[in-house]
Protein backbone atom coordinates (compact mmCIF):
# COMPACT_ATOMS: atom_id res chain seq x y z
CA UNK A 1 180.17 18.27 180.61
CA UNK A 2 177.20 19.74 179.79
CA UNK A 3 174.44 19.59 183.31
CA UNK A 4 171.10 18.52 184.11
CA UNK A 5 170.19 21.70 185.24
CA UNK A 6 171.55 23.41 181.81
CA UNK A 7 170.09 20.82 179.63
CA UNK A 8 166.50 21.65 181.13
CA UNK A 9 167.11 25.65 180.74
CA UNK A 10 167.85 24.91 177.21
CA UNK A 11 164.95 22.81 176.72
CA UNK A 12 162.73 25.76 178.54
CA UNK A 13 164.48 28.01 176.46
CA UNK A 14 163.32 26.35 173.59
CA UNK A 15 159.79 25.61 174.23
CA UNK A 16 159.39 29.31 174.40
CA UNK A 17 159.34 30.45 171.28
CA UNK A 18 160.09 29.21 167.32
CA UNK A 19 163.79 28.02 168.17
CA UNK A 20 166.22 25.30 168.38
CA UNK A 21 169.05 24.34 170.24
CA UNK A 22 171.82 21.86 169.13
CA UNK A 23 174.38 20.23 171.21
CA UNK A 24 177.05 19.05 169.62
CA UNK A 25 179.51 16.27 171.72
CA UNK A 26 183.06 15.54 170.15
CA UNK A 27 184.84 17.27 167.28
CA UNK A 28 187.94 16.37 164.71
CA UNK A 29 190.90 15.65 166.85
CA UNK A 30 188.61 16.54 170.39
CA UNK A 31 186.67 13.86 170.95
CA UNK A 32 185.76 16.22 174.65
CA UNK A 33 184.46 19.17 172.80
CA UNK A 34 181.09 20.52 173.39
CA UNK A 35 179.40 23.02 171.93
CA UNK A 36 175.79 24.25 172.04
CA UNK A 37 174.17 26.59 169.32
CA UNK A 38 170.82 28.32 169.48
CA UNK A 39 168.87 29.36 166.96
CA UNK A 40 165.66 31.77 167.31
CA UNK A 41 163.82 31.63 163.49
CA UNK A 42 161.79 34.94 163.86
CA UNK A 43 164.90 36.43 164.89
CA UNK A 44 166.66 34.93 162.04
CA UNK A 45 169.83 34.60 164.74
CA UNK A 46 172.28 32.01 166.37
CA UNK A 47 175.06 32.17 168.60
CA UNK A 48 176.81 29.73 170.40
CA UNK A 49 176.92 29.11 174.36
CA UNK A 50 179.40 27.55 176.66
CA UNK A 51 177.91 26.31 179.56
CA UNK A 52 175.09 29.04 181.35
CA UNK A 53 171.92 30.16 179.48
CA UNK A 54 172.77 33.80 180.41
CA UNK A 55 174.95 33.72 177.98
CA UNK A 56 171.78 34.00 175.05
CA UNK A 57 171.43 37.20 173.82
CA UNK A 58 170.05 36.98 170.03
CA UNK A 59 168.44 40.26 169.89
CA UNK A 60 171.32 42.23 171.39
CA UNK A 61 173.60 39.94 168.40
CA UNK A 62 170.62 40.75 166.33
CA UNK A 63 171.55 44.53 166.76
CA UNK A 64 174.97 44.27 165.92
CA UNK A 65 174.54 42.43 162.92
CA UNK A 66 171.95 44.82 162.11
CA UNK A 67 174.00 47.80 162.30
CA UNK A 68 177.16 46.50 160.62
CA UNK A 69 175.08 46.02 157.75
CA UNK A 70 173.97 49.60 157.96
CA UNK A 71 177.01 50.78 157.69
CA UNK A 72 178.15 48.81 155.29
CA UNK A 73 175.32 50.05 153.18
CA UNK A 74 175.76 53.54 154.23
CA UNK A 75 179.64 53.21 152.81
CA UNK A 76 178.44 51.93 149.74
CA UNK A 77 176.23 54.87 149.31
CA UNK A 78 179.09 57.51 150.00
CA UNK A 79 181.30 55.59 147.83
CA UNK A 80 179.21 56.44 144.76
């Protein structure tokens, strides 16, 4: 069950910058199943939540995804 209190962080969360968050209530065979994605567009990152906006951290996923590109790039280049 997703709370006031979390809806309104999300919704702050949201206002503060080019983003989106979707909530998503009920899934194939779980009708109880909630999940929450956010989305910052001039990060060009998502991640999904479970319940506490603490949980955001789209420049630290950002980074990773960032990095794992690097070094897939930098094995290409040694590959050659």
């Amino acid at each position: 069950m997703i709370s006031y209190e979390l809806l309104q962080q999300l919704m702050d969360w949201q206002s503060k910058g080019n983003r989106t968050v979707e909530i998503k209530i009920g899934d194939l065979g779980e009708n109880e199943k909630i999940s929450i994605w956010v989305y910052d567009f001039d990060l060009s990152s998502g991640q999904f939540i479970k319940n506490d906006i603490s949980e955001i951290d789209l420049i630290g996923k950002k980074r990773k995804d960032l990095e794992k590109e690097l070094a897939k790039l930098n094995d290409l280049e040694r590959s050659k």
